[in-house]
C-alpha atoms as a PDB file:
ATOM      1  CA  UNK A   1      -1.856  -4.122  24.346  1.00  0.00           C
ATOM      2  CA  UNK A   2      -0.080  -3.606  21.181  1.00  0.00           C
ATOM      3  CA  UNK A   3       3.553  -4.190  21.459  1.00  0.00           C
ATOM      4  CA  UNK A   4       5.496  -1.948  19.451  1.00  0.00           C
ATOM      5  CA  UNK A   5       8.881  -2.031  20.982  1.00  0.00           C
ATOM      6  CA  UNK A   6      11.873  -2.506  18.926  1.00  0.00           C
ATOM      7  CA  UNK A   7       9.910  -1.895  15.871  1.00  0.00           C
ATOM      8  CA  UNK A   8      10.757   0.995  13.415  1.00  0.00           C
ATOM      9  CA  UNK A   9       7.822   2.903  12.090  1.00  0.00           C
ATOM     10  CA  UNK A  10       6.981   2.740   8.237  1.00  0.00           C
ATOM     11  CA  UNK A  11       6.342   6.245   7.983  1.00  0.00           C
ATOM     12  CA  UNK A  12       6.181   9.935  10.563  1.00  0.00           C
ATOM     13  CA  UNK A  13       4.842  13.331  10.194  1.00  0.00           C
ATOM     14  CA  UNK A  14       5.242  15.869  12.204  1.00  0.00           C
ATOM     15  CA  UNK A  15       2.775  14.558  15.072  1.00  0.00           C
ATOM     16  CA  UNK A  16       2.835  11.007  14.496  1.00  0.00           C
ATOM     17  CA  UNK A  17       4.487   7.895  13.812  1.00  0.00           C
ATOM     18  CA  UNK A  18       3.008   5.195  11.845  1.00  0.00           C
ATOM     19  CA  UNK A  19       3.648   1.336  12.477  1.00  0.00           C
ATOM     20  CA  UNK A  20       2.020  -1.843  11.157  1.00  0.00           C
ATOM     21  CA  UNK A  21       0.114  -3.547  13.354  1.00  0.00           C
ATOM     22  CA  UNK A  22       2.450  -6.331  14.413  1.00  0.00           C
ATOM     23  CA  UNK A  23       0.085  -8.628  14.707  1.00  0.00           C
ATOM     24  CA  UNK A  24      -2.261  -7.670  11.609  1.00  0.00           C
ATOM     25  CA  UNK A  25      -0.098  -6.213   8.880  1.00  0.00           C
ATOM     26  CA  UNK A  26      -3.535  -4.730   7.341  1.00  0.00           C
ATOM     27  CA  UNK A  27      -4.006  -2.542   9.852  1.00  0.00           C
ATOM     28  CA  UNK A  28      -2.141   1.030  10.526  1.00  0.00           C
ATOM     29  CA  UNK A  29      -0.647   1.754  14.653  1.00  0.00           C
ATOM     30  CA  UNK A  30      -0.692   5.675  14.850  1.00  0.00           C
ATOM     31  CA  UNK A  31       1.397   6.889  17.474  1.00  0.00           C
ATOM     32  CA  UNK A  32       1.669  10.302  18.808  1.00  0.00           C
ATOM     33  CA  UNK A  33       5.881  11.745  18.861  1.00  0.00           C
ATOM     34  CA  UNK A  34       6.289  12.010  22.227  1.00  0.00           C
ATOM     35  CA  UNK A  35       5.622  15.423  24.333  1.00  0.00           C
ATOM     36  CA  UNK A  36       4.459  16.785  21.237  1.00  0.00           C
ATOM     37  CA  UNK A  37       1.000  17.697  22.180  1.00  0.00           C
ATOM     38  CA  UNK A  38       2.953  19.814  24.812  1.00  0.00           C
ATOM     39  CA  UNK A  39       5.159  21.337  22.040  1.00  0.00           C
ATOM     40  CA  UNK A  40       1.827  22.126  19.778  1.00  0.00           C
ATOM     41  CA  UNK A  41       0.141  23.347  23.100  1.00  0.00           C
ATOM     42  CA  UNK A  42       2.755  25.910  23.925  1.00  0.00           C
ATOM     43  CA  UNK A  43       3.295  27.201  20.489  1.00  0.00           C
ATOM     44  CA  UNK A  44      -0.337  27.913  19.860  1.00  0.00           C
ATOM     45  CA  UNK A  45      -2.106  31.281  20.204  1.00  0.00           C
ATOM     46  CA  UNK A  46      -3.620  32.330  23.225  1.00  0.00           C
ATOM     47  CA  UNK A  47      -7.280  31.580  21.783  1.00  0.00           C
ATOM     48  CA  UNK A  48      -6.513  28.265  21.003  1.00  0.00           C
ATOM     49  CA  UNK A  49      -5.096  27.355  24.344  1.00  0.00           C
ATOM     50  CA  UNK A  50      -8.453  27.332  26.244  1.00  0.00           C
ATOM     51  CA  UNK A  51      -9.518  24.438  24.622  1.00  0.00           C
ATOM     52  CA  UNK A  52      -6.682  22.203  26.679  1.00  0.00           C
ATOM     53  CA  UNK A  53      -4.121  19.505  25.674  1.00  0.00           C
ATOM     54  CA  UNK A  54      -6.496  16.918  24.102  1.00  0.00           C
ATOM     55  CA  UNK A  55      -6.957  19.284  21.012  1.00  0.00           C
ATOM     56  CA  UNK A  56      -3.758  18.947  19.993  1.00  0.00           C
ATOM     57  CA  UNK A  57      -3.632  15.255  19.706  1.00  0.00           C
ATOM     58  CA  UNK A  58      -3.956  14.165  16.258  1.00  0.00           C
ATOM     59  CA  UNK A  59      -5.114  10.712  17.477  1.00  0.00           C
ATOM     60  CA  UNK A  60      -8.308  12.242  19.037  1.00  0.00           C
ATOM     61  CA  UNK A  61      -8.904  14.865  16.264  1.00  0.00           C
ATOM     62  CA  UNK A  62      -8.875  11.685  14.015  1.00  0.00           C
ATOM     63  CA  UNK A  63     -10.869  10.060  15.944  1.00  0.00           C
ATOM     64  CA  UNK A  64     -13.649  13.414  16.189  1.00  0.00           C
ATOM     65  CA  UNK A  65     -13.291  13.369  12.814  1.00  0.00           C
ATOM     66  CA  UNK A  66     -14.860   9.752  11.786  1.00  0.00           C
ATOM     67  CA  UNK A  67     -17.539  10.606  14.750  1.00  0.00           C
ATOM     68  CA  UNK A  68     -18.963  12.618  11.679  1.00  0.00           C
ATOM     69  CA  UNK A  69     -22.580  12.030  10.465  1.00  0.00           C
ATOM     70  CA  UNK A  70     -21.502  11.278   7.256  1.00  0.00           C
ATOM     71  CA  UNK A  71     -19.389   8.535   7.981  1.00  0.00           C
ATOM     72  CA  UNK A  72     -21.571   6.899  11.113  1.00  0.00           C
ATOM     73  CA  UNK A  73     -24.360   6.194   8.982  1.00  0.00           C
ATOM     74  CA  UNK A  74     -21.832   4.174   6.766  1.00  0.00           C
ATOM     75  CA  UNK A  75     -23.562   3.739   3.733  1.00  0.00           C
ATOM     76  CA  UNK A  76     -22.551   1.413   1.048  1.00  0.00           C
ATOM     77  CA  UNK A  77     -19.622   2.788  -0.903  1.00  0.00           C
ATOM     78  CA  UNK A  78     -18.181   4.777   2.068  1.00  0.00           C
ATOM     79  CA  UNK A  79     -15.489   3.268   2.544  1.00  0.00           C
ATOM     80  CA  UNK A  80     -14.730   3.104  -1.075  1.00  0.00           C
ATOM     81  CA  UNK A  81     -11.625   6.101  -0.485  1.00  0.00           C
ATOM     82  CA  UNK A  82     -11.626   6.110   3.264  1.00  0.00           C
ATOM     83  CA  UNK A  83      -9.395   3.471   5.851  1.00  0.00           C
ATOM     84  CA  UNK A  84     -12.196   1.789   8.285  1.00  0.00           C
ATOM     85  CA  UNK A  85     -11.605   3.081  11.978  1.00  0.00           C
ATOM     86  CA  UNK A  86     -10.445   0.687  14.920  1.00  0.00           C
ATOM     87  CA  UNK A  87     -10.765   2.835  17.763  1.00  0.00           C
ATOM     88  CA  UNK A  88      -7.862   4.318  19.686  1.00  0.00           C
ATOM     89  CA  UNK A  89      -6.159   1.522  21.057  1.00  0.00           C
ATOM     90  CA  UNK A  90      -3.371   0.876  23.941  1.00  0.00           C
ATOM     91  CA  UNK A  91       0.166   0.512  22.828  1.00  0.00           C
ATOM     92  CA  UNK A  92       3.624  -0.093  24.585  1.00  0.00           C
ATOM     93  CA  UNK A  93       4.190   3.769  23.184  1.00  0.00           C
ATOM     94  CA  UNK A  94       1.180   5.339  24.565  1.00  0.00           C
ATOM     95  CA  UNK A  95      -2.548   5.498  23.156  1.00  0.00           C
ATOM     96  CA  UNK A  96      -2.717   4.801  19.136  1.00  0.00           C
ATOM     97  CA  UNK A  97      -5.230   5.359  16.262  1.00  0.00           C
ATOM     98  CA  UNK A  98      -5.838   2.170  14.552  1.00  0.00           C
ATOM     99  CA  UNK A  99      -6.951   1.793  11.182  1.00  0.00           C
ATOM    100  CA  UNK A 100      -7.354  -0.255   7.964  1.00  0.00           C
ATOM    101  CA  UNK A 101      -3.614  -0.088   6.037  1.00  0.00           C
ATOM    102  CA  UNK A 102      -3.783   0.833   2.990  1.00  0.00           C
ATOM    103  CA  UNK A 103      -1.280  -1.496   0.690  1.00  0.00           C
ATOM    104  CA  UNK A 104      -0.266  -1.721  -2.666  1.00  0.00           C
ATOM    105  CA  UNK A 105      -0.015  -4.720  -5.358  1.00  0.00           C
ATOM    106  CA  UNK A 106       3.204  -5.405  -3.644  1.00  0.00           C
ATOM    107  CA  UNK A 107       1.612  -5.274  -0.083  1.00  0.00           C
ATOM    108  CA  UNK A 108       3.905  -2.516   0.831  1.00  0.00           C
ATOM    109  CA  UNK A 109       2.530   0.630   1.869  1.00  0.00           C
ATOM    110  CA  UNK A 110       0.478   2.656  -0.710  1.00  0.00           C
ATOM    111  CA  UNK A 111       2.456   5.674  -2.201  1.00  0.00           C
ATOM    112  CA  UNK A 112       1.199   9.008  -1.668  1.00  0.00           C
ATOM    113  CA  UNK A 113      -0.006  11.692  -3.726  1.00  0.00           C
ATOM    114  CA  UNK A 114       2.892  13.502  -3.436  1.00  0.00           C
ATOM    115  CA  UNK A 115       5.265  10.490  -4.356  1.00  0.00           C
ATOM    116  CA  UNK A 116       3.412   9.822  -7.657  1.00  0.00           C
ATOM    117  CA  UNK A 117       3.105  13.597  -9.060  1.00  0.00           C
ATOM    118  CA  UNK A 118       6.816  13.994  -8.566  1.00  0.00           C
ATOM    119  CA  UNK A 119       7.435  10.972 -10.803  1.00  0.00           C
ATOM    120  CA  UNK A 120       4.448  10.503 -13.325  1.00  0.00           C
ATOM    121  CA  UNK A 121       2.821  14.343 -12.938  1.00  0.00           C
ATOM    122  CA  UNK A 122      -0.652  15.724 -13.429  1.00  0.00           C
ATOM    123  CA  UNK A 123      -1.328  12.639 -16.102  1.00  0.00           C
ATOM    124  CA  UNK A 124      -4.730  11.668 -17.214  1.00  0.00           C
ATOM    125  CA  UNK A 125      -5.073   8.978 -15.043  1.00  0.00           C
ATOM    126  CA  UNK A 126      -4.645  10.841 -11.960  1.00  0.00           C
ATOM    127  CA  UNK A 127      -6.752  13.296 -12.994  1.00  0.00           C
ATOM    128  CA  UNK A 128      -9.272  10.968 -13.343  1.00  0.00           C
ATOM    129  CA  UNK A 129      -9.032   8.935  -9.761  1.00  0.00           C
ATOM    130  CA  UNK A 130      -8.669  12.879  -8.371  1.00  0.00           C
ATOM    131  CA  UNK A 131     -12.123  13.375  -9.629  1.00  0.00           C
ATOM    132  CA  UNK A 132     -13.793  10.372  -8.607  1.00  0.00           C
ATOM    133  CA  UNK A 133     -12.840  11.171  -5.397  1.00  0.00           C
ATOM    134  CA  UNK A 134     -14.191  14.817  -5.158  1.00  0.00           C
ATOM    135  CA  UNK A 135     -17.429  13.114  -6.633  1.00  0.00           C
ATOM    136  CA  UNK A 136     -17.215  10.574  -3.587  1.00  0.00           C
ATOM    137  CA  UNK A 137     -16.779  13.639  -1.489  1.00  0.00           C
ATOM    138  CA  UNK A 138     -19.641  15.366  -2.542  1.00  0.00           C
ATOM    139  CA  UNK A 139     -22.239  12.233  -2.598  1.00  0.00           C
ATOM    140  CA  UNK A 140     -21.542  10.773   0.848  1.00  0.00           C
ATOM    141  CA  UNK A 141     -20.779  14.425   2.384  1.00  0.00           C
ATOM    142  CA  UNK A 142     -17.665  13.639   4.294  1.00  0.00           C
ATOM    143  CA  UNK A 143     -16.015  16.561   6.003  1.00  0.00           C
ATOM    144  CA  UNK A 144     -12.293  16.860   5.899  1.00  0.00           C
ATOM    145  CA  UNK A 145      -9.837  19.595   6.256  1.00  0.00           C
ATOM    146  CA  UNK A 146      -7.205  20.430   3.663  1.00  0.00           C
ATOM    147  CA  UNK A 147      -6.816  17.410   1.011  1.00  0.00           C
ATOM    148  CA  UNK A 148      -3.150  17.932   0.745  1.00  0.00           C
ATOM    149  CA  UNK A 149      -1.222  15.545  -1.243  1.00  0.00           C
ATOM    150  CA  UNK A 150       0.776  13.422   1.609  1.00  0.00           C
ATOM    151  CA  UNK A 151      -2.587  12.981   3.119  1.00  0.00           C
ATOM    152  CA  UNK A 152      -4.146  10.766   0.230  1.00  0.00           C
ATOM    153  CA  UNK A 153      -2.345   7.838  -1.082  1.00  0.00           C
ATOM    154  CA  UNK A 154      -2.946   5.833  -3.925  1.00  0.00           C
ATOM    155  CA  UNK A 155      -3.737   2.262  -4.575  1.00  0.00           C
ATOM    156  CA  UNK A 156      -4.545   0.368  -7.917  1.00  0.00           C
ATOM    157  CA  UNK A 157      -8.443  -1.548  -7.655  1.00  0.00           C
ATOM    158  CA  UNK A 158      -9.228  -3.185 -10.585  1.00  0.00           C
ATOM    159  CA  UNK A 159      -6.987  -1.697 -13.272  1.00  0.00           C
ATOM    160  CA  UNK A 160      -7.288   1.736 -12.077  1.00  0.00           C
ATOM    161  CA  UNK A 161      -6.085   4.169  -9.085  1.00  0.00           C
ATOM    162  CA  UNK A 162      -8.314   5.044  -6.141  1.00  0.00           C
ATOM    163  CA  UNK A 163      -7.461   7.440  -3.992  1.00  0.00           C
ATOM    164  CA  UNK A 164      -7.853   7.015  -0.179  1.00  0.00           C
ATOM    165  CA  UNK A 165      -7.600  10.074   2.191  1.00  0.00           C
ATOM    166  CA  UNK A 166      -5.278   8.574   5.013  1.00  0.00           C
ATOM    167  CA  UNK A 167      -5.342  12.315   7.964  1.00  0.00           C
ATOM    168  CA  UNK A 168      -7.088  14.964   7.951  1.00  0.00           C
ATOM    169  CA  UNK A 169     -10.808  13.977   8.617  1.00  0.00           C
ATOM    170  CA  UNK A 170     -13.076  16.641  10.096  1.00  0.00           C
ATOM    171  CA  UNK A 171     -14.462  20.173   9.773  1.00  0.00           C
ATOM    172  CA  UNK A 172     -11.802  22.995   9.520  1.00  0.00           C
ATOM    173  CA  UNK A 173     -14.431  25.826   9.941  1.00  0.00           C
ATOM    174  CA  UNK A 174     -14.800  28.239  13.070  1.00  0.00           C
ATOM    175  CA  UNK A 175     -18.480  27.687  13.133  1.00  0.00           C
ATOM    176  CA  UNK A 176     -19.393  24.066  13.042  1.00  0.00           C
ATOM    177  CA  UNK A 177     -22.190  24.548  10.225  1.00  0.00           C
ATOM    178  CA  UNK A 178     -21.263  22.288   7.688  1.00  0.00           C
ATOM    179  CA  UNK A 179     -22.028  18.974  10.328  1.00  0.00           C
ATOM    180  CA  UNK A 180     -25.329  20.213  11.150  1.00  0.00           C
ATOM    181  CA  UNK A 181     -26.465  21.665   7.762  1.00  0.00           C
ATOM    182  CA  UNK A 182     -26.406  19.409   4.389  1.00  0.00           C
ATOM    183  CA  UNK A 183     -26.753  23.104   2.612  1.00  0.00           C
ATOM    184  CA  UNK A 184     -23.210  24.362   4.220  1.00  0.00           C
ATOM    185  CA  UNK A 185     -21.587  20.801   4.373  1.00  0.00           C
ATOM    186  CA  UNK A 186     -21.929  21.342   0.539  1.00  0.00           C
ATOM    187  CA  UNK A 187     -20.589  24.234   0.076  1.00  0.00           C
ATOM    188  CA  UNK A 188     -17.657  23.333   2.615  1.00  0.00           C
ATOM    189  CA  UNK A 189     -16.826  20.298   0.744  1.00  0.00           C
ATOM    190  CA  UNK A 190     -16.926  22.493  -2.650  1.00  0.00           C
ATOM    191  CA  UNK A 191     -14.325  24.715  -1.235  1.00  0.00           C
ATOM    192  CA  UNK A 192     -11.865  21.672   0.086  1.00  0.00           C
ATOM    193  CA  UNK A 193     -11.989  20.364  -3.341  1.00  0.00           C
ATOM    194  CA  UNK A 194     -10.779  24.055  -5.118  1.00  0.00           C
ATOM    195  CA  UNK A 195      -8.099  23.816  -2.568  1.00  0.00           C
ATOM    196  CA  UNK A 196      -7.049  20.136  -3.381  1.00  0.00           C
ATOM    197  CA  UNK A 197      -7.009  20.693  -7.249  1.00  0.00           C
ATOM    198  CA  UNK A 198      -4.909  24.223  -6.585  1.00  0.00           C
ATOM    199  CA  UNK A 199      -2.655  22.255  -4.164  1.00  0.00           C
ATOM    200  CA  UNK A 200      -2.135  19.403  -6.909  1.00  0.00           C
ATOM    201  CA  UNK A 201      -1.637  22.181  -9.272  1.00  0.00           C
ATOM    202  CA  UNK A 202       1.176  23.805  -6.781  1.00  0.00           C
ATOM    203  CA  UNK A 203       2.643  20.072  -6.388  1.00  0.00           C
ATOM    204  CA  UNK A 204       3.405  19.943  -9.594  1.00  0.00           C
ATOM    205  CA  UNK A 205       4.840  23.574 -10.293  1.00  0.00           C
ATOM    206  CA  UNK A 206       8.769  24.308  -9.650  1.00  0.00           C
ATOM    207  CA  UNK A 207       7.247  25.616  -6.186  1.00  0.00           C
ATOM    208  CA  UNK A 208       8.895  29.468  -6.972  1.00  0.00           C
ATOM    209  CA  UNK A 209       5.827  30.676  -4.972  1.00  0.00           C
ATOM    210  CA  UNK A 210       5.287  29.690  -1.630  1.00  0.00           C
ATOM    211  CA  UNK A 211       2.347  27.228  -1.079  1.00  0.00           C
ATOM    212  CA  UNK A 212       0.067  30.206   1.000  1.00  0.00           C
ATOM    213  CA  UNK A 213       0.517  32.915  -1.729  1.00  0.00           C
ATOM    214  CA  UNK A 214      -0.577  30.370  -4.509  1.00  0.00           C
ATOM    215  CA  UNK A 215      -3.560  29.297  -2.454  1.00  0.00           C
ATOM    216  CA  UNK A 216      -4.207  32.886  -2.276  1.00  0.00           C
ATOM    217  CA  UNK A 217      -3.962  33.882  -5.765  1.00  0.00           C
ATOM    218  CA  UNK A 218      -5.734  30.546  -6.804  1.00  0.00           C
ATOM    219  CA  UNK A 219      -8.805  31.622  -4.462  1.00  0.00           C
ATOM    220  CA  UNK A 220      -9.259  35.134  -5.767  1.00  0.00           C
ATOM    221  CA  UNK A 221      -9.283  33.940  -9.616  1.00  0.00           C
END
């Protein structure tokens, strides 16, 4: 069991916290806030509720998520933007996703998306990891659901940023097409991407419109 008492986690979302494995800093503890699958549960509508408690834990979506054909066949280069998966493992705070941690020169966490448009912007060399991702995307076929910017973090390889996607594995669509059919996993993938570039392109506005109206207008153009 993974003993994470008396440690402070390095970062938290809404769902989870995150810890570093205290006995392999390379690897990321994910840890569900606790009685917040109840809280998601509750809040949800009535349609979603069928489908129980275990739906709303982000450590089993995550874990659904790199289930995906894509990413079982792990071909060579997969894991060139994606954190290798450790299972869901027991902690002294309840059941945890475990996976690679992804660190900077300094071996401190990697900063997120978010962190380096609000300093450096939409530069060229952003631009340029951004779209060797979406090409990585596209070749190995790997489903996720929104690519929003404190879901992808950035770490330097070689002289030049790569971009990992940290949450948010999986298909977001209400028929299940795109893992079955290499025609509408395509076309699914496509559509994640015009959402990433119009959410980088939102990042780095003065954020006047809210994020779901911009989405909206970006869509229609």
């Amino acid at each position: 069991m993974i003993d994470l008492n008396n440690r402070d986690p390095f970062a938290s979302g809404g769902n989870r916290f995150c810890y570093l494995h205290p006995q392999d800093p390379q690897k990321c503890v994910k840890v569900m806030r606790p009685g917040r699958t109840r809280v998601l549960l509750n809040r949800a509508p009535w349609f979603k509720r069928w489908r129980g408690l275990d739906s709303f834990d982000d450590n089993l979506r995550e874990q659904e998520g790199y289930s995906q054909r894509a990413i079982q066949q792990s071909r060579e280069g997969l894991w060139q933007h994606l954190p290798r998966w450790y299972g869901i493992q027991a902690t002294t705070l309840g059941p945890a996703a475990v996976t690679d941690m992804i660190l900077d020169e300094a071996g401190t966490p990697a900063p997120t998306l978010r962190q380096y448009l609000n300093k450096n912007g939409l530069d060229a060399e952003i631009r340029a990891a951004l779209e060797q991702f979406a090409d990585w995307l596209l070749e190995y076929e790997v489903l996720t659901k929104n690519l929003i910017a404190h879901n992808l973090v950035l770490r330097r390889e070689n002289g030049h940023l790569q971009v990992y996607v940290i949450d948010g594995l999986g298909c977001a669509s209400f028929l299940p097409l795109p893992q079955f059919s290499r025609f509408f996993a395509r076309r699914y993938i496509h559509r994640r991407i015009q959402r990433m570039w119009l959410r980088v392109e939102w990042e780095v506005s003065d954020k006047k419109i809210p994020w779901r109206k911009f989405e909206a207008r970006g869509l229609k153009g």
